[in-house]
Each structure stands twice: as C-alpha cells, then as structure tokens.
C-alpha atoms as a PDB file:
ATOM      1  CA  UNK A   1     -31.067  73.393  95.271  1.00  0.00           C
ATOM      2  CA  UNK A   2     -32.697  74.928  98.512  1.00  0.00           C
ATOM      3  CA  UNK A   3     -33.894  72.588 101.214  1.00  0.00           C
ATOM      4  CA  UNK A   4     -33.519  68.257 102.152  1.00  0.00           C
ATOM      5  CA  UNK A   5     -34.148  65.738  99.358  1.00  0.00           C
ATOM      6  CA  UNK A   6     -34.167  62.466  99.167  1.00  0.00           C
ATOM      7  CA  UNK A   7     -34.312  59.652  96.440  1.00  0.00           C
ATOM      8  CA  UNK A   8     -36.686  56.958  97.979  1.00  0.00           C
ATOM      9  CA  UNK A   9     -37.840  54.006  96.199  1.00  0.00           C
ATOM     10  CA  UNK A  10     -41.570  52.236  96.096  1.00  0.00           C
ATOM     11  CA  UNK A  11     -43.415  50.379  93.933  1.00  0.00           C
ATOM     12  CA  UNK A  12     -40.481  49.919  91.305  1.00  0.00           C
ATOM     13  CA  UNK A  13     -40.653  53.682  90.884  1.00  0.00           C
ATOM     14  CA  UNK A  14     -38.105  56.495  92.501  1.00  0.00           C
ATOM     15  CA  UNK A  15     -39.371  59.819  93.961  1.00  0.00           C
ATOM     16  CA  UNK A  16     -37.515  62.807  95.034  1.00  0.00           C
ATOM     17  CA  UNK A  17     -38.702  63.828  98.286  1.00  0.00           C
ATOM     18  CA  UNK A  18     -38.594  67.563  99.947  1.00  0.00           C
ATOM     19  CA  UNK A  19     -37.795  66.407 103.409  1.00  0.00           C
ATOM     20  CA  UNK A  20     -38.111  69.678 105.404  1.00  0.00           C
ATOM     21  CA  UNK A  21     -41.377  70.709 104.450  1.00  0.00           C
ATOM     22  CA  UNK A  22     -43.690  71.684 107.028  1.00  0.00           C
ATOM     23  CA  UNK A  23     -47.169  73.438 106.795  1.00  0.00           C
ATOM     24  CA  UNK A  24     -49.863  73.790 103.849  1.00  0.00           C
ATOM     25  CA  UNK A  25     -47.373  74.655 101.345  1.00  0.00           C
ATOM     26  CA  UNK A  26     -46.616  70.812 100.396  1.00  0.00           C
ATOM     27  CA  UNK A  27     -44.252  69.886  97.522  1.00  0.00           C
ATOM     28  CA  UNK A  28     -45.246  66.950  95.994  1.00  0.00           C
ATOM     29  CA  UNK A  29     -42.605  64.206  95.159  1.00  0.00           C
ATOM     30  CA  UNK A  30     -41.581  63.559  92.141  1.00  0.00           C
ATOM     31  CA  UNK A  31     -41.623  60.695  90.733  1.00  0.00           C
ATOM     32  CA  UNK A  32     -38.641  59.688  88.447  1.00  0.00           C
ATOM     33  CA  UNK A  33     -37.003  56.910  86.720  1.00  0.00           C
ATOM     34  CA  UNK A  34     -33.385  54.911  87.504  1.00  0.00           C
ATOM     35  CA  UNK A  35     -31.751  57.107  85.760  1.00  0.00           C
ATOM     36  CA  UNK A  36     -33.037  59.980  86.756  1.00  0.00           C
ATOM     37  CA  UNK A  37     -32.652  59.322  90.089  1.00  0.00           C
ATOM     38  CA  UNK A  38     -29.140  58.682  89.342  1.00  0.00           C
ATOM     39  CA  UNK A  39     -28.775  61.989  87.800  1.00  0.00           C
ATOM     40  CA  UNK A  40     -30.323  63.636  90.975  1.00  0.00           C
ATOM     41  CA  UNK A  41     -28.093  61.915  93.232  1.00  0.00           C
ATOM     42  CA  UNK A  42     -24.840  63.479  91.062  1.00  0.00           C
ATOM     43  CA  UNK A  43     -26.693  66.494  91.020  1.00  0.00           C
ATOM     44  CA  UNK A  44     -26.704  66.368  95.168  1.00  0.00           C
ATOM     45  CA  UNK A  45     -22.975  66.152  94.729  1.00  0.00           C
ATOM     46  CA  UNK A  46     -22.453  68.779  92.905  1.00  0.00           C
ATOM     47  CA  UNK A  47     -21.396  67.143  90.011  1.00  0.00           C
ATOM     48  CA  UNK A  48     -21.239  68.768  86.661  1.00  0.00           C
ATOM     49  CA  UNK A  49     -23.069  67.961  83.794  1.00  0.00           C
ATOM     50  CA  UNK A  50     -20.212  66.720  81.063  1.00  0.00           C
ATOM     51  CA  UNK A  51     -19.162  64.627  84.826  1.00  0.00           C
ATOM     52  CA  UNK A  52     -22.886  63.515  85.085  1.00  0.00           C
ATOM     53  CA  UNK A  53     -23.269  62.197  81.091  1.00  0.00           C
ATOM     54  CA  UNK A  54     -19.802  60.252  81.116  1.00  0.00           C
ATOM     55  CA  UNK A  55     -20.618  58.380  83.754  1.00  0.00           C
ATOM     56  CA  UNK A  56     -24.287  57.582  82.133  1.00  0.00           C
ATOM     57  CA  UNK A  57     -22.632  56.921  79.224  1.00  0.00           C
ATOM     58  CA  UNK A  58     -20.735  54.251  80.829  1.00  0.00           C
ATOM     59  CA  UNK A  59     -23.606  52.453  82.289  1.00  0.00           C
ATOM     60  CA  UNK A  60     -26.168  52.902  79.368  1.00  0.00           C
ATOM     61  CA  UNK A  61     -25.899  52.093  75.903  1.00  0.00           C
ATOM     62  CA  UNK A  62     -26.946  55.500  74.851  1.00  0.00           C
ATOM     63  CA  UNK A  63     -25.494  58.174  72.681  1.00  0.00           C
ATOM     64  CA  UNK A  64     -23.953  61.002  73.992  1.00  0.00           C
ATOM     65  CA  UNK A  65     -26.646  63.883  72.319  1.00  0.00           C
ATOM     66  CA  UNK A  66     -29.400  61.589  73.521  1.00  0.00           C
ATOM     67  CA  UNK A  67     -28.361  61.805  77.038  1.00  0.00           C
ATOM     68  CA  UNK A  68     -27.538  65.728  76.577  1.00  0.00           C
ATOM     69  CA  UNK A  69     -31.230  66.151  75.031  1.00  0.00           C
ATOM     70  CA  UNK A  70     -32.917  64.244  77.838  1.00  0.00           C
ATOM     71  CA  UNK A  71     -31.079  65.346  80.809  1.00  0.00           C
ATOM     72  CA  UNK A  72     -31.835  69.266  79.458  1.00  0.00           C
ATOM     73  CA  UNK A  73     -35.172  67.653  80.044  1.00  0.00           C
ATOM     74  CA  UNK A  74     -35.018  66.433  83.165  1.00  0.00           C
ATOM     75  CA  UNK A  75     -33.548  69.697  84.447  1.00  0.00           C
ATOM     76  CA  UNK A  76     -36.200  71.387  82.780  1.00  0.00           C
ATOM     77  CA  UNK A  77     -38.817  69.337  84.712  1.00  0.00           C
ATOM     78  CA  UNK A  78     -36.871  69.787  88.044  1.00  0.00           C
ATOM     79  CA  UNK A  79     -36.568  73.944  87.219  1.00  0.00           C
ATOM     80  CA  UNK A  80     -40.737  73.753  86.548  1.00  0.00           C
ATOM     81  CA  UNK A  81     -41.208  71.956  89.818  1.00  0.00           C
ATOM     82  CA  UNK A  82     -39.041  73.874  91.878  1.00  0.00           C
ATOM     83  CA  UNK A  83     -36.705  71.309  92.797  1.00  0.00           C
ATOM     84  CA  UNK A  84     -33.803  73.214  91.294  1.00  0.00           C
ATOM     85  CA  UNK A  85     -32.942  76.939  91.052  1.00  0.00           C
ATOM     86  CA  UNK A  86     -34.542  78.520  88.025  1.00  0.00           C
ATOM     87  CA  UNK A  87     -31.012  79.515  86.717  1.00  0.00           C
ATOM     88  CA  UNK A  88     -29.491  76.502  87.230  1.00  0.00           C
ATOM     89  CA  UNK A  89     -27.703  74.686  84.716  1.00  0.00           C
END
C-alpha cells in the first residue's frame, strides 16, 4: 500500500480515504462496508490473511470459504482501484 489512508465513517457507510493526495490526479474514496473496513484496518497492520479471517470468523457467523471467497474479492476491488499493490496478496 503506497501513500495515507484512512477509514472514515458518514452516513452509516465507511470510506477509505487517500489522505496525501494533492493536484488533479484525485482518488476517489471508496466506499466499503463494516467489515470491510475492518479488513482494511488489519490490512494497515500488516496482518496476514489466515490472521485477518480468524479473527472475522470470530465476530461473524460466517463460514470460513465464504470469508476466503469474499475477502479475494475485496482485495480484488482494492487491486482495481489502486488502493493496494497489484501483486499483493
């Protein structure tokens, strides 16, 4: 992850915010759900992902594969907007 983020919350919704931007070249935030701003925030950390799933796992009554599918997902949607590396995990 290059640059400042931040998880801010408004209007019952979370957004991931680029907070160094400056100029034309604007990054929109993203907007995201509890969960993934939870996931963010442990991403920020540098926390793994097997780290990241046990620990949704023991707040949500999910299944394991469930949370693996959707937080490839997620990182999918956070390679595609730029707020992760490409080649991250």
């Amino acid at each position: 992850m290059s640059g400042t983020y931040q998880v801010r919350q408004a209007a019952g919704l979370h957004y991931i915010l680029r907070m160094d931007q400056k100029g034309p070249a604007y990054q929109k935030p993203l907007a995201v759900n509890q969960m993934g701003a939870l996931i963010w925030q442990m991403l920020q950390e540098g926390k793994e992902k097997d780290v990241i799933i046990e620990k949704l796992m023991s707040i949500y009554d999910v299944e394991r594969f469930v949370l693996q599918e959707d937080m490839e997902v997620f990182l999918e949607q956070l390679r595609s907007t730029n707020f992760i590396d490409k080649d991250k995990e």
